[in-house]
N, C-alpha and C. Protein backbone atom coordinates (compact mmCIF):
# COMPACT_ATOMS: atom_id res chain seq x y z
N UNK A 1 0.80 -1.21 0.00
CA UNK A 1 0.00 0.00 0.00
C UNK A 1 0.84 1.28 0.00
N UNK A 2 1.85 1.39 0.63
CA UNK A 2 2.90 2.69 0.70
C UNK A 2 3.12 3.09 -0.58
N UNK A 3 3.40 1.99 -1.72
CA UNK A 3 3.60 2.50 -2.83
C UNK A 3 2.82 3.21 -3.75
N UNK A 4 1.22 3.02 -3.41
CA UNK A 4 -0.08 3.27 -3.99
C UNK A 4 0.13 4.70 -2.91
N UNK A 5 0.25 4.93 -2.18
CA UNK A 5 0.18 6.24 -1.61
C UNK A 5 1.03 7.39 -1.99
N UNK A 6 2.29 6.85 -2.27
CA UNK A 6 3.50 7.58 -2.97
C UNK A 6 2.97 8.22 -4.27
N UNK A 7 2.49 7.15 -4.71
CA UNK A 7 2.03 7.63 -6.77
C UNK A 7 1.05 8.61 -6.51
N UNK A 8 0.07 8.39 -5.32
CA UNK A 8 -1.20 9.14 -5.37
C UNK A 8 -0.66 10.68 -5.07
N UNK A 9 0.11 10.57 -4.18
CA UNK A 9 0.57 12.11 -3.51
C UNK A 9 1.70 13.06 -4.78
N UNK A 10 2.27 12.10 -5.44
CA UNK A 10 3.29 12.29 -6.94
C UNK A 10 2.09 13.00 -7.39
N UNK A 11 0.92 12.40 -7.68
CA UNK A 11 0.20 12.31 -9.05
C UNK A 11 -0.66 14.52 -8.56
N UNK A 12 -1.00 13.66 -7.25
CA UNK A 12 -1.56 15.17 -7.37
C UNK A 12 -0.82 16.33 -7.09
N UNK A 13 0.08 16.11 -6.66
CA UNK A 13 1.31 17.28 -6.29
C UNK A 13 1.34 17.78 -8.33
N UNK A 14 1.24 16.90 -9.19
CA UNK A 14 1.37 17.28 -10.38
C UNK A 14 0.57 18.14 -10.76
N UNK A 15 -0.38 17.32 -10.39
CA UNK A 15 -2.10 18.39 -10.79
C UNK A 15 -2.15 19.80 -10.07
N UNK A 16 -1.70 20.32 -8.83
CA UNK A 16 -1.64 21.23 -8.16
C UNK A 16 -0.79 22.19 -8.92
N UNK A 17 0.36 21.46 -9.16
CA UNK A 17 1.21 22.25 -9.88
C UNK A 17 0.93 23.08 -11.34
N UNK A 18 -0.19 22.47 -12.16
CA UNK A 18 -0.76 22.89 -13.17
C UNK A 18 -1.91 23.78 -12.77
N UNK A 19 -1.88 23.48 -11.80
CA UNK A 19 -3.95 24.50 -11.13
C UNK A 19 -4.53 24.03 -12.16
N UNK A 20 -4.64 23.06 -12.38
CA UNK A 20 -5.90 22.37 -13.02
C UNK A 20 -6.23 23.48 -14.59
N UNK A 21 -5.63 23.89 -14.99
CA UNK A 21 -5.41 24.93 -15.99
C UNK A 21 -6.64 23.71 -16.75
N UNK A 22 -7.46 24.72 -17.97
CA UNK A 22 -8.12 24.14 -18.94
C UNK A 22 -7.52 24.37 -20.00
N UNK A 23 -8.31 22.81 -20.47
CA UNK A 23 -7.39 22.66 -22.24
C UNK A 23 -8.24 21.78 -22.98
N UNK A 24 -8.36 22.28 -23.89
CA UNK A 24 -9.05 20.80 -25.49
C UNK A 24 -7.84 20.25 -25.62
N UNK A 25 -8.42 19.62 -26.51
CA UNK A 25 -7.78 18.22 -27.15
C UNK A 25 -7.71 18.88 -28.87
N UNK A 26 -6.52 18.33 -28.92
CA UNK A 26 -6.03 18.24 -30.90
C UNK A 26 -6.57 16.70 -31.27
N UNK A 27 -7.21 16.33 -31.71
CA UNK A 27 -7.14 14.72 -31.84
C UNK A 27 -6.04 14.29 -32.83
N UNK A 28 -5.62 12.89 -32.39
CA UNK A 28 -4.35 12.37 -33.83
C UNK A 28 -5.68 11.79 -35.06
N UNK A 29 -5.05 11.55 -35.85
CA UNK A 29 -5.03 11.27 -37.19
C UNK A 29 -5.60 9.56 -37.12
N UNK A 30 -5.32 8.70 -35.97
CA UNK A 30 -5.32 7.60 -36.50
C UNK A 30 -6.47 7.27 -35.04
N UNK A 31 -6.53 5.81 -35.11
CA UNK A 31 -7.55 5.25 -34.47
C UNK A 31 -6.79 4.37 -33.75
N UNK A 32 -6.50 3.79 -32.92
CA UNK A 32 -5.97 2.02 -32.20
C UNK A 32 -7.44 1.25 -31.69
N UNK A 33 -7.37 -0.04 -32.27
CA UNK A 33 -8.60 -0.64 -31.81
C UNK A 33 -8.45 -1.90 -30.96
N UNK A 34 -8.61 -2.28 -29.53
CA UNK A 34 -8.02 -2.85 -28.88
C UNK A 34 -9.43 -3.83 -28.53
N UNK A 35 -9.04 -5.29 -28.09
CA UNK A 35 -10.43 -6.03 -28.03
C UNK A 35 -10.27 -6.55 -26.59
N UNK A 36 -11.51 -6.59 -25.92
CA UNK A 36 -11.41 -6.90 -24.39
C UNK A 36 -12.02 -7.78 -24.30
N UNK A 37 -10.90 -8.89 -23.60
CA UNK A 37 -11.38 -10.40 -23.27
C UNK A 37 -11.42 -10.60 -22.11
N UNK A 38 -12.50 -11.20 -21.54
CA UNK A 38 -12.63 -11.62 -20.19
C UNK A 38 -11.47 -12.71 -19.94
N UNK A 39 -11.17 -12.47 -18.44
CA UNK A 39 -10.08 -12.80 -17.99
C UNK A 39 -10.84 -14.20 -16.47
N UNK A 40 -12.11 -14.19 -16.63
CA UNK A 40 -12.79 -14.84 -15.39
C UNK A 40 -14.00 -15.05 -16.24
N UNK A 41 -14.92 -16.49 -15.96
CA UNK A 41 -15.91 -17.16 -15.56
C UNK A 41 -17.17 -15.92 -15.46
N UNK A 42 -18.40 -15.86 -15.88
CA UNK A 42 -19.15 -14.65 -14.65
C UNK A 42 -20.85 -15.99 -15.08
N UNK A 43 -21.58 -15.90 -14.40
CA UNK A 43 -23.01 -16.05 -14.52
C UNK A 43 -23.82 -14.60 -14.18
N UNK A 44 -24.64 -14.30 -15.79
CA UNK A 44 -25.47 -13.41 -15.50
C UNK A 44 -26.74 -13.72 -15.50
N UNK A 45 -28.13 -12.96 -14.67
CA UNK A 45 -29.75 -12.87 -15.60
C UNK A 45 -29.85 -12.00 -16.13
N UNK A 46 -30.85 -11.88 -16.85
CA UNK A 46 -31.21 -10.89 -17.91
C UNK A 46 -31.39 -9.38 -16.82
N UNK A 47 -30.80 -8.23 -17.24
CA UNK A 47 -30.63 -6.84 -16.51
C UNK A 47 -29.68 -7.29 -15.40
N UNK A 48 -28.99 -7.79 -15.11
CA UNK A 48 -27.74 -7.69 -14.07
C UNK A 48 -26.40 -6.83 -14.54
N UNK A 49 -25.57 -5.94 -14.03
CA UNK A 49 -24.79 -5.21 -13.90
C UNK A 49 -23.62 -5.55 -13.49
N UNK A 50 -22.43 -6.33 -13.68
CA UNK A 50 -21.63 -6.78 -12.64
C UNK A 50 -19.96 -6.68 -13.11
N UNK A 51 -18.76 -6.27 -12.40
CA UNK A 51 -18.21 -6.39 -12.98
C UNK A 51 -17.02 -7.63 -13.59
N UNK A 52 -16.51 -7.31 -14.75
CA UNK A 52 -15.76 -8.32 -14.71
C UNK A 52 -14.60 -8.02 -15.72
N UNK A 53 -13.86 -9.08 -14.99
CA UNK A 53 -11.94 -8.79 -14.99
C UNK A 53 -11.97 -9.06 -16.69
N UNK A 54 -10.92 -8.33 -17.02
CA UNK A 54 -10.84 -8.75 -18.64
C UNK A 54 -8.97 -8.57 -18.75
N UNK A 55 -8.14 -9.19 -19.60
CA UNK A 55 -7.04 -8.72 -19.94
C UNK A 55 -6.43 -7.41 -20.17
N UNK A 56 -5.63 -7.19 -18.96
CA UNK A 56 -4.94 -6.00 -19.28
C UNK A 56 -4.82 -4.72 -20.20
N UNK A 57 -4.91 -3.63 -20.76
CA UNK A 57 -4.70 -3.16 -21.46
C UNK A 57 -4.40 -1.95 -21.59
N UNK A 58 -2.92 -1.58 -22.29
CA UNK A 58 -2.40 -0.28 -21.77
C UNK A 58 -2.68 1.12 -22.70
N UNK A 59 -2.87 2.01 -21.88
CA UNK A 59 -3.70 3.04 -22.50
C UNK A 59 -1.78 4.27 -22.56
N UNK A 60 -1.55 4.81 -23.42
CA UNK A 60 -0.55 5.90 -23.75
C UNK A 60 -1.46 7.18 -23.16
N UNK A 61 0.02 8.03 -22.22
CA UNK A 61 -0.58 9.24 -22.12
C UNK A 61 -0.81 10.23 -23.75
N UNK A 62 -2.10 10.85 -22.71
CA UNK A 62 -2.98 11.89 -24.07
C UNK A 62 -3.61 10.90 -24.87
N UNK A 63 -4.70 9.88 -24.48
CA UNK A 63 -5.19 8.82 -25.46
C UNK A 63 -6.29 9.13 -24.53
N UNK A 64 -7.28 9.47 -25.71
CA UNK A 64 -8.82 8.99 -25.54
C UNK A 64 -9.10 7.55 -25.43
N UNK A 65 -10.30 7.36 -24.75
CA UNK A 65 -11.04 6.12 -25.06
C UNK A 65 -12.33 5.84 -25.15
N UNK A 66 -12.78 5.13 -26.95
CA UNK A 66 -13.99 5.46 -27.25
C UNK A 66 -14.48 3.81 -26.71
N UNK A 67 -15.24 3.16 -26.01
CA UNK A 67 -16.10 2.46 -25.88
C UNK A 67 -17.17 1.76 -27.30
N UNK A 68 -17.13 1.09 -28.09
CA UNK A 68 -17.50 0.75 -29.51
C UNK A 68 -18.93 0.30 -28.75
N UNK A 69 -20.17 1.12 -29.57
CA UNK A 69 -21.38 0.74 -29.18
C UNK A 69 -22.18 -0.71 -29.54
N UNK A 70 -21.58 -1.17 -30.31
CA UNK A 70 -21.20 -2.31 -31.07
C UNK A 70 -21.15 -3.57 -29.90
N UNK A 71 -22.16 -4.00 -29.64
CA UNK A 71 -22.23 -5.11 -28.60
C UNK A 71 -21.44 -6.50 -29.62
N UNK A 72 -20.61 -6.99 -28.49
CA UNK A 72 -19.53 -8.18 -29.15
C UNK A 72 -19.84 -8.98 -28.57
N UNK A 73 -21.03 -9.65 -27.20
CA UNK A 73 -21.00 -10.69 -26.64
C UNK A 73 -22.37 -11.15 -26.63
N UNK A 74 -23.04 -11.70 -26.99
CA UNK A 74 -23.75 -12.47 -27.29
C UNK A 74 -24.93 -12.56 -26.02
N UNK A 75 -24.64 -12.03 -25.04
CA UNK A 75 -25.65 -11.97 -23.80
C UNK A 75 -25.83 -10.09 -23.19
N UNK A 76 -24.74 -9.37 -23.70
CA UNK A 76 -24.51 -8.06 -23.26
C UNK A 76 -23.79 -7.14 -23.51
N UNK A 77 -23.70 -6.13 -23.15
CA UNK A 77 -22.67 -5.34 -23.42
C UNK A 77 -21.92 -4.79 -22.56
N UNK A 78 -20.34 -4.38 -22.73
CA UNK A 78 -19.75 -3.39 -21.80
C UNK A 78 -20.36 -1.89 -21.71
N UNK A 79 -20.03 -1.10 -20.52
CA UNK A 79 -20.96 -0.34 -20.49
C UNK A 79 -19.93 0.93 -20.10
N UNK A 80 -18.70 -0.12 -19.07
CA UNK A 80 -17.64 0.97 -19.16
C UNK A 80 -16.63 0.69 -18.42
N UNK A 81 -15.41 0.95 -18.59
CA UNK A 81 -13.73 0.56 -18.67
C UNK A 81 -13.25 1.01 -17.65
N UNK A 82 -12.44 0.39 -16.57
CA UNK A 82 -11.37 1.16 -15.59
C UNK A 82 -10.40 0.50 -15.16
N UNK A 83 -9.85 0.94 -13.82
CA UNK A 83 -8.74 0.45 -13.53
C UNK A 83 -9.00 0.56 -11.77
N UNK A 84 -8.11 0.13 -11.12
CA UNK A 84 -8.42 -0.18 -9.41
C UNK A 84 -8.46 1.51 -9.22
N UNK A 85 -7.46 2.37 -9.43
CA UNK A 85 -7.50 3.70 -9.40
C UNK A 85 -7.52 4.56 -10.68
N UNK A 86 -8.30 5.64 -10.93
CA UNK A 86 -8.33 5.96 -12.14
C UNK A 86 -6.96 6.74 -11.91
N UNK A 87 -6.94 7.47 -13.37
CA UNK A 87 -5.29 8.56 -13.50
C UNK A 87 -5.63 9.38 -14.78
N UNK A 88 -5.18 10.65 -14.24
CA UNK A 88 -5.17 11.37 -15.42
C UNK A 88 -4.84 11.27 -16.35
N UNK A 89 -5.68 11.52 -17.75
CA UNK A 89 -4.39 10.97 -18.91
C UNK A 89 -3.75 11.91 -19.79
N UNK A 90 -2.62 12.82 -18.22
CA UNK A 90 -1.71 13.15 -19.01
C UNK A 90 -0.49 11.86 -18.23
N UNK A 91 -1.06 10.75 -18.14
CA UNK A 91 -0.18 10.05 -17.57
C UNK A 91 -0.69 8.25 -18.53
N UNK A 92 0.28 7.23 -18.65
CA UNK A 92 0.18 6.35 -19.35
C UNK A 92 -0.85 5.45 -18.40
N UNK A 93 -1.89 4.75 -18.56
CA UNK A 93 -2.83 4.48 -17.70
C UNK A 93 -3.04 2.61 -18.46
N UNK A 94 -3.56 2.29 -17.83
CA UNK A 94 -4.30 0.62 -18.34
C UNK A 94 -6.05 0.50 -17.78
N UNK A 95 -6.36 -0.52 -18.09
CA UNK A 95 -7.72 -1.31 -18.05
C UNK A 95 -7.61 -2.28 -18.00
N UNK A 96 -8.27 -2.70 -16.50
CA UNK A 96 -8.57 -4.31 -16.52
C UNK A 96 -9.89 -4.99 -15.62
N UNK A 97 -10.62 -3.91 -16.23
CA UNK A 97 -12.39 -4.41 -15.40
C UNK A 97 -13.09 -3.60 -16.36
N UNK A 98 -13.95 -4.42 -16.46
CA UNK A 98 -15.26 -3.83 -17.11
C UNK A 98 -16.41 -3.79 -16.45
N UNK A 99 -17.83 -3.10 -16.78
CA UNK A 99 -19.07 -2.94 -16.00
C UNK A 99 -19.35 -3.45 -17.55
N UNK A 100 -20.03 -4.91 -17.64
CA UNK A 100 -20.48 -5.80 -17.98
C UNK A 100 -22.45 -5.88 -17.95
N UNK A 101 -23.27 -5.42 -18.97
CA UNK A 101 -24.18 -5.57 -18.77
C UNK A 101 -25.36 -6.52 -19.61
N UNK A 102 -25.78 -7.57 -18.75
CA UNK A 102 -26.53 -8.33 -19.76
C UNK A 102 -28.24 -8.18 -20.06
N UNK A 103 -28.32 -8.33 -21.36
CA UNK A 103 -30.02 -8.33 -21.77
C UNK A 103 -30.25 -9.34 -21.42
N UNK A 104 -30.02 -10.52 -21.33
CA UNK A 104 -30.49 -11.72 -21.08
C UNK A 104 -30.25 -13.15 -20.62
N UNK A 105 -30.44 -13.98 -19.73
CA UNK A 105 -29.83 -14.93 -19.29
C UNK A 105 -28.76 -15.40 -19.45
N UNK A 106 -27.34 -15.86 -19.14
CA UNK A 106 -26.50 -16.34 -19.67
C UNK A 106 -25.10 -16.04 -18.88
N UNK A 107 -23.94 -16.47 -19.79
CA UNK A 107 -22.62 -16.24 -18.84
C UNK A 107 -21.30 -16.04 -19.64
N UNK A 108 -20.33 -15.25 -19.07
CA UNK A 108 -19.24 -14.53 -19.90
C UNK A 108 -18.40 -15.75 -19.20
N UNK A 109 -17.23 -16.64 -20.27
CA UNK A 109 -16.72 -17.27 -20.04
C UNK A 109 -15.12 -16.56 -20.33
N UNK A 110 -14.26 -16.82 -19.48
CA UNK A 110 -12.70 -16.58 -20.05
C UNK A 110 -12.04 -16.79 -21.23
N UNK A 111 -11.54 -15.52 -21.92
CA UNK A 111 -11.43 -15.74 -23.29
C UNK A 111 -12.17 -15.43 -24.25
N UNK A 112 -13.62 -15.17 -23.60
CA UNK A 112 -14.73 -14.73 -25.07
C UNK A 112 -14.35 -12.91 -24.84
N UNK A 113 -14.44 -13.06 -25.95
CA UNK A 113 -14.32 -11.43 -27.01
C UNK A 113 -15.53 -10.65 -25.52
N UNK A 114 -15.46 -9.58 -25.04
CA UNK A 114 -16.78 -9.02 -24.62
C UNK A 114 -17.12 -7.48 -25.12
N UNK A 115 -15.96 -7.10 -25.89
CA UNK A 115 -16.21 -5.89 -26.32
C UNK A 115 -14.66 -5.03 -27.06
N UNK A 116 -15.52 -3.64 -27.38
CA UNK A 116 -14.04 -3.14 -28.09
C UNK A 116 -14.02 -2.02 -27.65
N UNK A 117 -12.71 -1.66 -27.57
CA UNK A 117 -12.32 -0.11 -26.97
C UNK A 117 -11.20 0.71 -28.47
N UNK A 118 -11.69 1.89 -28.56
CA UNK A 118 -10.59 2.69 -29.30
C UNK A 118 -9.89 3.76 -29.13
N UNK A 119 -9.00 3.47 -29.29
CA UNK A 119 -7.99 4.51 -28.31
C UNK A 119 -7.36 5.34 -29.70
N UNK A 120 -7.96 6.69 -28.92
CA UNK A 120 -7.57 7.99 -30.03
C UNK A 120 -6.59 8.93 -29.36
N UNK A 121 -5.15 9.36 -29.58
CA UNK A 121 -4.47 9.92 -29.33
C UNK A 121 -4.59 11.31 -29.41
N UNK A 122 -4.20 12.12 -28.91
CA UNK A 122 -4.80 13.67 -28.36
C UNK A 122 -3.52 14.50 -28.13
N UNK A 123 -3.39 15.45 -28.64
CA UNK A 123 -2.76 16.89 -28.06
C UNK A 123 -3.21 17.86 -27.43
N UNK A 124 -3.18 17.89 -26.09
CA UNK A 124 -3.57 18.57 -25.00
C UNK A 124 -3.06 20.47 -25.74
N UNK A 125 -4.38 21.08 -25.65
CA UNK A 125 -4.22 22.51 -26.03
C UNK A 125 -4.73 23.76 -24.93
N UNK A 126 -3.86 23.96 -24.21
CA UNK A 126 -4.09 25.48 -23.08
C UNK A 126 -5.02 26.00 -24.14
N UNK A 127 -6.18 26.52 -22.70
CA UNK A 127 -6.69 28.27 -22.92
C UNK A 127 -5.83 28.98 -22.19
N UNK A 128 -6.32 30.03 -22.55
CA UNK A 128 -5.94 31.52 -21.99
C UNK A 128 -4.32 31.40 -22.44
């Protein structure tokens, strides 16, 4: 845990240091399309919410991430992407849980496809 406290106090000592200044985004040119596989077993019913572990996946600082509305699993859809602690992304970040939601009876097995994420690269642009 000391080490998770270190990064946290790093991370915002950073943010302080910026005063949270506002900025858009430049978007890049290209797209990365990354596919999220369950990493665990789950049993769902139809309208259950739950989450579940999927393979790793590392996100580059200044990268968007679009969520593909595009249901890939056959009982549900992902609904939305994180990590044990989130992080700003002017910092290199990952994913490895999803909020998993099913229309209808059934179960996400390890290894099935459950969805797609696209990661769009960004140039952070000051106002003022």
């Amino acid at each position: 845990m000391p080490i998770i406290t270190h990064r946290v106090k790093k991370i915002i000592k950073e943010i302080d240091e910026q005063k949270m200044a506002k900025f858009d985004f430049t978007l890049g040119d290209m797209c990365q399309v990354n596919y999220l596989t369950a990493e665990e077993d789950k049993e769902f019913k139809a309208g259950d919410a739950k989450p579940v572990r999927i393979k790793k996946v590392r996100i580059p600082k200044n990268t968007v991430l679009l969520i593909s509305p595009y249901a890939r699993h056959g009982i549900g859809h992902v609904v939305s992407i994180g990590e044990e602690m989130a992080m700003p992304i002017e910092l290199n970040r990952s994913v490895d849980y999803t909020l998993f939601v099913a229309g209808v009876d059934g179960s996400v097995k390890k290894d099935e496809l459950i969805g797609v994420i696209m990661l769009i690269p960004v140039t952070p642009r000051r106002k003022g």
